[in-house]
Protein backbone atom coordinates (compact mmCIF):
# COMPACT_ATOMS: atom_id res chain seq x y z
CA UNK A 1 0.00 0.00 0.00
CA UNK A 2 2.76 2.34 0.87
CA UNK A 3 4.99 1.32 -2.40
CA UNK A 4 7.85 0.27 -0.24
CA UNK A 5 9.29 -2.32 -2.62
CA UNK A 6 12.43 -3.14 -0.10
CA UNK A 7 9.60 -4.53 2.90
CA UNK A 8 7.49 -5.95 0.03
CA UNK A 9 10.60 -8.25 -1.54
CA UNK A 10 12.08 -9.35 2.39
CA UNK A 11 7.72 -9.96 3.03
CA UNK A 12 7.77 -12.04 0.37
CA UNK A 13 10.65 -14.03 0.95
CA UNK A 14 9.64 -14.80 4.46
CA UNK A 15 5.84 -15.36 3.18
CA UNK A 16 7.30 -18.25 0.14
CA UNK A 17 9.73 -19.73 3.29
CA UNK A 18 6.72 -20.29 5.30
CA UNK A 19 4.23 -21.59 2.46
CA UNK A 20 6.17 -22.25 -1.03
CA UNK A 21 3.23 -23.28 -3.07
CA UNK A 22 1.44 -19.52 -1.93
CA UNK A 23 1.80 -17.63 -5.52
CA UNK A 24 -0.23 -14.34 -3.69
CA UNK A 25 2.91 -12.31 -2.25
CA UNK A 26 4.66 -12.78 -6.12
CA UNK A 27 1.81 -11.05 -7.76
CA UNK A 28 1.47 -8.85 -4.71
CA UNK A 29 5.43 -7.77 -5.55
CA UNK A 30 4.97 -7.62 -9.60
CA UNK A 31 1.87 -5.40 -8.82
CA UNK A 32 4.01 -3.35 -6.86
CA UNK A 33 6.93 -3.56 -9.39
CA UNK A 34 4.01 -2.83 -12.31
CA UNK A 35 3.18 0.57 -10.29
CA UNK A 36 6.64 1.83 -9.79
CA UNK A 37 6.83 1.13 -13.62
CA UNK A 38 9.60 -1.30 -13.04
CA UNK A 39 8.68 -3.63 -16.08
CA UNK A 40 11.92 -5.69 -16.30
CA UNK A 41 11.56 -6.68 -12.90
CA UNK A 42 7.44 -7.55 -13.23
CA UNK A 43 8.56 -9.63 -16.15
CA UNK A 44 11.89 -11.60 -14.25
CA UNK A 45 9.26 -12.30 -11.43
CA UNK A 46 6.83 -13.71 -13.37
CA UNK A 47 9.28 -15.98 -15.07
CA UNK A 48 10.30 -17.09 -11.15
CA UNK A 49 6.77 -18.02 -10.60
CA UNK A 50 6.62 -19.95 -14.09
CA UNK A 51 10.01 -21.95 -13.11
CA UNK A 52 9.08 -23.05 -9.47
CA UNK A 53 5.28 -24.25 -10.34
CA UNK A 54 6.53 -27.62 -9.35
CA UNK A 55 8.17 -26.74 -5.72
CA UNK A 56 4.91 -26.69 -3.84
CA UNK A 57 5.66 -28.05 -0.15
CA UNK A 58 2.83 -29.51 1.68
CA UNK A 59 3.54 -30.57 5.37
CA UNK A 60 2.99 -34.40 5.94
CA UNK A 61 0.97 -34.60 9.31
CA UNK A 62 1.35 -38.52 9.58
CA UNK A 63 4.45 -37.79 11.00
CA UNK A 64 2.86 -36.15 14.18
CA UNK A 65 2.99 -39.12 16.45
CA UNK A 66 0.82 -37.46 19.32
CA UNK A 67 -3.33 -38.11 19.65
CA UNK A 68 -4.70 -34.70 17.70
CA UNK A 69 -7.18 -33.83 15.28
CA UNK A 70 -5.58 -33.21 11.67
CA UNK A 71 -5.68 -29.82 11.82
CA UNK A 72 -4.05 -30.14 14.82
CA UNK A 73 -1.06 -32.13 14.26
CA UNK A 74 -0.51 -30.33 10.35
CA UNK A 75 -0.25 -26.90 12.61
CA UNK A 76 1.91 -29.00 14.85
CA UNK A 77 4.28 -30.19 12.11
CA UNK A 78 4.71 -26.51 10.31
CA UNK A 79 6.15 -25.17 14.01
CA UNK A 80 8.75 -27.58 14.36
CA UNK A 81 12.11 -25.77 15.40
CA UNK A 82 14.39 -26.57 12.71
CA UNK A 83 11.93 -25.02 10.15
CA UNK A 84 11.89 -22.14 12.38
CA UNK A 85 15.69 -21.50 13.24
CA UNK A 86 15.78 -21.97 8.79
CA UNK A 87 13.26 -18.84 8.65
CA UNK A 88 15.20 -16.64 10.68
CA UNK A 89 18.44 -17.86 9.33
CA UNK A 90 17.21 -17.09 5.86
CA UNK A 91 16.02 -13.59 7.17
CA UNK A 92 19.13 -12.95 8.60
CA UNK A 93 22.13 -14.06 6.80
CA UNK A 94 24.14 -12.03 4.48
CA UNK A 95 23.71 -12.09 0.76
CA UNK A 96 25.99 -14.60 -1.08
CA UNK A 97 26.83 -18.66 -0.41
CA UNK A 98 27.03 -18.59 3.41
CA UNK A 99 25.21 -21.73 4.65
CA UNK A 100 22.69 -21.94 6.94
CA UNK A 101 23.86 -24.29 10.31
CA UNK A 102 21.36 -25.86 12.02
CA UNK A 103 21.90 -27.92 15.44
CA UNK A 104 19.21 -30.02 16.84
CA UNK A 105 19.78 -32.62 19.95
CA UNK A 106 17.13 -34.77 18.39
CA UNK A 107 16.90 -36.43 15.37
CA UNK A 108 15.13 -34.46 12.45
CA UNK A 109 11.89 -35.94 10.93
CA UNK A 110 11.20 -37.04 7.62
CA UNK A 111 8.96 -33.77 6.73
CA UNK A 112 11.20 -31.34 7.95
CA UNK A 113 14.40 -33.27 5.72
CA UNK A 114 12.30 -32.76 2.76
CA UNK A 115 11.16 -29.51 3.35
CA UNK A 116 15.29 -28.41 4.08
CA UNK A 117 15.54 -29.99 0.45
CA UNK A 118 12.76 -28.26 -0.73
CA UNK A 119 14.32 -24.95 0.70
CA UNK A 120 18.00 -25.20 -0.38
CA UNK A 121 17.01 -25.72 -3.93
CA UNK A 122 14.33 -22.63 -4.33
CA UNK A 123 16.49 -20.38 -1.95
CA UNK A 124 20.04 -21.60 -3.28
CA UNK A 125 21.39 -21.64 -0.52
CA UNK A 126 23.16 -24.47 1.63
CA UNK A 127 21.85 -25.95 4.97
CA UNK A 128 24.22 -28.16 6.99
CA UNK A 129 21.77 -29.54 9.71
CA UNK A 130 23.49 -31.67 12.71
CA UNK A 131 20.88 -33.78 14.27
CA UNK A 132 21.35 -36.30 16.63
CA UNK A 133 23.11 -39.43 14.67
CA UNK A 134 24.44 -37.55 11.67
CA UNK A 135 25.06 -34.14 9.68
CA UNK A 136 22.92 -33.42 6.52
CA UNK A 137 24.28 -31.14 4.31
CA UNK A 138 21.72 -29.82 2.12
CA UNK A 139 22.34 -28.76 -1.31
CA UNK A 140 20.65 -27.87 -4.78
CA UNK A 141 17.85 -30.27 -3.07
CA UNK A 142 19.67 -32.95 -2.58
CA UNK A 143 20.96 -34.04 0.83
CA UNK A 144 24.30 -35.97 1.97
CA UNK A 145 22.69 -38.77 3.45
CA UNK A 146 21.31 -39.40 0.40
CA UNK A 147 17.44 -40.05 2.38
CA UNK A 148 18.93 -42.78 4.71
């Protein structure tokens, strides 16, 4: 509303972090870009949305092994702490290749490795997560222990 493109780009990284398959805060941005008149920058956005339509993320709540109703444990499973240590991290690490290190005293679940896969390959940006048996080093999507 106020044309402040610099809030509107860091809103809408932190907005794709949280939900990647959420296409609202990239139009919200091109609109923005399309009323500052910045039309090379409306059109490299919309080719961004074009090339991640397959990256959607959708929590997997059968890995909530507590007795809650769905909605329940899939709000349970998006506020796990390694997804929220990567949000911040991602907010607050310098621009360029620095990785993102993550420790965790137990071992990470199955949703949360494929949603650090998910993020290292639409962010491009490295995660090294140390859980409780093993590093994962996260990269272009892929992760060192190969899914084990």
């Amino acid at each position: 509303m106020k044309g402040d493109i610099d809030n509107g780009e860091m809103a809408t990284r932190c907005v794709f972090e949280l939900d990647p398959s959420n296409a609202s805060p990239y139009i919200m941005l091109s609109n923005m870009y399309a009323t500052c008149g910045r039309w090379e920058d409306v059109a490299s956005l919309r080719s961004l949305m074009k090339s991640k339509n397959e990256a959607g993320f959708i929590p997997n709540a059968k890995y909530v092994l507590h007795d809650l109703k769905e909605e329940e444990k899939f709000e349970s499973i998006c506020y796990h702490s390694e997804k929220l240590v990567l949000a911040f991290g991602l907010i607050k690490k310098p621009q360029g290749g620095t990785a993102i290190r993550i420790m965790k005293n137990v071992r990470v679940c199955s949703d949360c490795h494929v949603f650090m896969k998910f993020v290292s390959k639409i962010m491009e940006c490295p995660i090294i997560l140390r859980d409780s048996n093993r590093f994962h080093h996260f990269v272009g999507g892929k992760c060192s222990c190969k899914d084990y």
